[in-house]
Protein backbone atom coordinates (compact mmCIF):
# COMPACT_ATOMS: atom_id res chain seq x y z
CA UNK A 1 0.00 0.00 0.00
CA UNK A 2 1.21 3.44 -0.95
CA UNK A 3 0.25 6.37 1.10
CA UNK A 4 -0.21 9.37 -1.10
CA UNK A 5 0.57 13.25 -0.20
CA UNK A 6 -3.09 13.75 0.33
CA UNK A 7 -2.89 11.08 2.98
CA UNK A 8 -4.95 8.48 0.73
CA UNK A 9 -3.55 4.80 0.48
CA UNK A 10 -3.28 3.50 -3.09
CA UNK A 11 -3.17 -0.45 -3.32
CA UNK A 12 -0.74 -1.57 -6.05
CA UNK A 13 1.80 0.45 -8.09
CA UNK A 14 2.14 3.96 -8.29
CA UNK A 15 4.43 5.63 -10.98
CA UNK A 16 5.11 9.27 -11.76
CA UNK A 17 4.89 10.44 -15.32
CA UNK A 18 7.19 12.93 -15.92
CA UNK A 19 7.02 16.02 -18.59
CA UNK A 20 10.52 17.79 -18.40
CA UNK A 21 10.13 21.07 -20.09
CA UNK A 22 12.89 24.11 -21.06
CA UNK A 23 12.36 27.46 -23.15
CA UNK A 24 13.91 27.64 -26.31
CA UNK A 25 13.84 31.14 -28.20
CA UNK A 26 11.07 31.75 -25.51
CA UNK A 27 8.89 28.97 -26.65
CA UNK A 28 8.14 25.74 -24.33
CA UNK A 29 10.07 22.44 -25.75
CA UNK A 30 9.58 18.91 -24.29
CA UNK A 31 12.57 16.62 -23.61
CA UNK A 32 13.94 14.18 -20.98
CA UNK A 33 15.86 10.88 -21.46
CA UNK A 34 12.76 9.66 -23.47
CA UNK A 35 12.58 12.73 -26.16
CA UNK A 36 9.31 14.54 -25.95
CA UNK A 37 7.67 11.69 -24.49
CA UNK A 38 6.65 11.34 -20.60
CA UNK A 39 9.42 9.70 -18.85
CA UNK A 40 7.86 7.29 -16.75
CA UNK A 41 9.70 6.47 -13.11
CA UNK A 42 8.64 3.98 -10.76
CA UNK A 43 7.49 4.78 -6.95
CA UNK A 44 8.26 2.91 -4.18
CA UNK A 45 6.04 1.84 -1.27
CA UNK A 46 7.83 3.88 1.15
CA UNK A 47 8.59 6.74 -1.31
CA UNK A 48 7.36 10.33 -1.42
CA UNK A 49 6.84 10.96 -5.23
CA UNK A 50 7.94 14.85 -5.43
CA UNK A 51 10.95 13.43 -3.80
CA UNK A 52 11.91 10.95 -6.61
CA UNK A 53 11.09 12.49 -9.20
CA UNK A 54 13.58 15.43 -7.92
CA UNK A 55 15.99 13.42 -6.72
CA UNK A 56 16.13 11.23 -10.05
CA UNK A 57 15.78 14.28 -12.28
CA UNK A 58 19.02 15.80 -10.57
CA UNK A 59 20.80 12.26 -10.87
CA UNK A 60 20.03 11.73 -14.97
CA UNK A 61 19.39 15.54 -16.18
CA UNK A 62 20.87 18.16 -13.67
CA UNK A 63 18.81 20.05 -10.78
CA UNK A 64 15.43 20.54 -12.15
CA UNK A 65 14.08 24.31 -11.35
CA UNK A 66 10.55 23.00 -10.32
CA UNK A 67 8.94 19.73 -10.28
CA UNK A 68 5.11 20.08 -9.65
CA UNK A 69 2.41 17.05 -9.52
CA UNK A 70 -0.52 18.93 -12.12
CA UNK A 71 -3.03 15.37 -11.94
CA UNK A 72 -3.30 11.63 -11.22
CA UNK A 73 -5.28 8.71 -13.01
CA UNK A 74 -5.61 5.47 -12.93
CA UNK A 75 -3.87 3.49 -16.14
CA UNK A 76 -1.24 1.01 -17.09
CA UNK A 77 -2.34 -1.17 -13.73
CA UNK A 78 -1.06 1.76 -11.96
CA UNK A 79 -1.84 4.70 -10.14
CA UNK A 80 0.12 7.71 -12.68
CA UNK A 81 1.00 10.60 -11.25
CA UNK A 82 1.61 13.71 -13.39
CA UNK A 83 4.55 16.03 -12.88
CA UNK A 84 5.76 19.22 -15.25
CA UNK A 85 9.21 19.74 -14.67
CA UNK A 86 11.49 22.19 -15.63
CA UNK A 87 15.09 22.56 -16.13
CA UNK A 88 17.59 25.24 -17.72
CA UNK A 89 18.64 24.80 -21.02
CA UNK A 90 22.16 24.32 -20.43
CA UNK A 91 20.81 20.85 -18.82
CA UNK A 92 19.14 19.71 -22.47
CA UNK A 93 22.52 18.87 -23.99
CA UNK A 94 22.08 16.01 -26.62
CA UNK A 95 18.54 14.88 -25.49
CA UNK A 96 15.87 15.01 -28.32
CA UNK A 97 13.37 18.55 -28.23
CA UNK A 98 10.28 18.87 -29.70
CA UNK A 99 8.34 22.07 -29.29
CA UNK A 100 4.76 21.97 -27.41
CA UNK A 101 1.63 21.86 -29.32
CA UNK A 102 -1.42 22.96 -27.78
CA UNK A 103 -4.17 20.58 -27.21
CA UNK A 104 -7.77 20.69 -26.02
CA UNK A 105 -8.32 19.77 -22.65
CA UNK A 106 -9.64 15.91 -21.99
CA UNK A 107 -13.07 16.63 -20.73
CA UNK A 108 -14.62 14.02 -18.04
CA UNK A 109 -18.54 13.68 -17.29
CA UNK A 110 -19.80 14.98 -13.78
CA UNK A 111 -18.44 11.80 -11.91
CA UNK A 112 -16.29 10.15 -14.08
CA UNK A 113 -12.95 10.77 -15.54
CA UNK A 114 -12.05 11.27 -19.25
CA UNK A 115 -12.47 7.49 -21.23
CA UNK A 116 -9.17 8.48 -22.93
CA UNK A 117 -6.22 11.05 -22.34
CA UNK A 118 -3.66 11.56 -24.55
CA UNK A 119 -0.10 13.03 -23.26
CA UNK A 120 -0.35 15.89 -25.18
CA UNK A 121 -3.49 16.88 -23.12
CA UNK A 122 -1.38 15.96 -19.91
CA UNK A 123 0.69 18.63 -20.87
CA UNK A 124 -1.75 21.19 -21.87
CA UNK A 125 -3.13 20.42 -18.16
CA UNK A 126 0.28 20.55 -16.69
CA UNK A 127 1.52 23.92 -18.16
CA UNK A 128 -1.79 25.88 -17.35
CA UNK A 129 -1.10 24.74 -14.19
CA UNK A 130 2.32 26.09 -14.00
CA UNK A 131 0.79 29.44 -15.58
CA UNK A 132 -1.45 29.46 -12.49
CA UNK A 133 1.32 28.82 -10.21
CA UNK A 134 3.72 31.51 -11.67
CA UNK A 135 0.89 33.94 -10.96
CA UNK A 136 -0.35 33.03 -7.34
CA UNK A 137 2.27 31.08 -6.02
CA UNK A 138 5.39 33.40 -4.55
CA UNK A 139 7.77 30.26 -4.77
CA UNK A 140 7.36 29.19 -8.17
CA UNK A 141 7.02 33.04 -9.63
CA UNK A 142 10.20 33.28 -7.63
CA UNK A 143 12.16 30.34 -9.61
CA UNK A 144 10.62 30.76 -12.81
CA UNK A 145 11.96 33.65 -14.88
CA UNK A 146 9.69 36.69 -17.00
CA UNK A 147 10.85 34.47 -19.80
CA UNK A 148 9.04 31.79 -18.86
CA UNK A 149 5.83 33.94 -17.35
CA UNK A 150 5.44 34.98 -21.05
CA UNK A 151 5.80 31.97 -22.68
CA UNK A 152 2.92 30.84 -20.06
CA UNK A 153 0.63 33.67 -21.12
CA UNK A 154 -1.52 31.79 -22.63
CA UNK A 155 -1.99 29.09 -20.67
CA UNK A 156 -5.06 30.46 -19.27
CA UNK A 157 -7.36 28.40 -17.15
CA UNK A 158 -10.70 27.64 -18.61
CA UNK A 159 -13.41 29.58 -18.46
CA UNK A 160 -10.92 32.48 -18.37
CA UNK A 161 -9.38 31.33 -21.74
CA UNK A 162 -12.44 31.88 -23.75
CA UNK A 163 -13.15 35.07 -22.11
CA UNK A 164 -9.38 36.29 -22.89
């Protein structure tokens, strides 16, 4: 049994899907060992995810600049936990970039999640997330640069998007 953050206790396997992100010419690239796809790490029982996911990012890639869980769902067998994280470019060196591509949100009923999510809606999740953050949270608009605020501009949380 896994205890989660929120203090809820998962039966069988949790694993953290990873979306490592950098700016390039002030637009938002995906990379990570596995190119522009999610990098997917494995939690253990007794593990705190944030703290693998950090501590693995800083042992393949470099120090990442922010790791932040954006959702959770239940695939592969497993309980998947969704991180955006992001790193300086320096840290991209030869690992295959690909720039993001907006995507329309995966949309659930009242009480049920979405049938099917694809990763590029994971991200599109993840980064208006981050655009939140970098607005209303003092530590992450602290470690994120003006670069990346504007490159997050439009990652407006719905309603507000279509009212932009």
């Amino acid at each position: 049994m896994t205890r989660l953050p929120d203090g809820i206790d998962v039966e069988g396997p949790v694993q953290a899907e990873d979306f490592v992100v950098w700016l390039r010419d002030g637009g938002i690239e995906l990379t990570g060992p596995c190119g522009s796809a999610p990098w997917i790490l494995e939690v253990g029982e007794a593990e705190h995810p944030v703290d693998v996911v950090t501590r693995v990012v800083r042992d393949v890639i470099g120090p990442p600049v922010v790791v932040h869980s954006t959702s959770w769902r239940r695939d592969r067998g497993a309980v998947i936990l969704s991180f955006v994280v992001v790193i300086d470019p320096e840290l991209v060196g030869s690992m295959e970039s690909e720039p993001v591509t907006r995507a329309d949100l995966a949309r659930s009923e009242a009480t049920a999640a979405p049938r099917d999510i694809a990763h590029t809606q994971v991200v599109e999740h993840g980064l208006r997330h981050l655009a939140w953050l970098v607005r209303d949270d003092p530590v992450v608009a602290a470690e994120l640069s003006p670069a990346w605020a504007g490159a997050l501009e439009t990652y407006v949380p719905e309603p507000f998007r279509a009212l932009g």
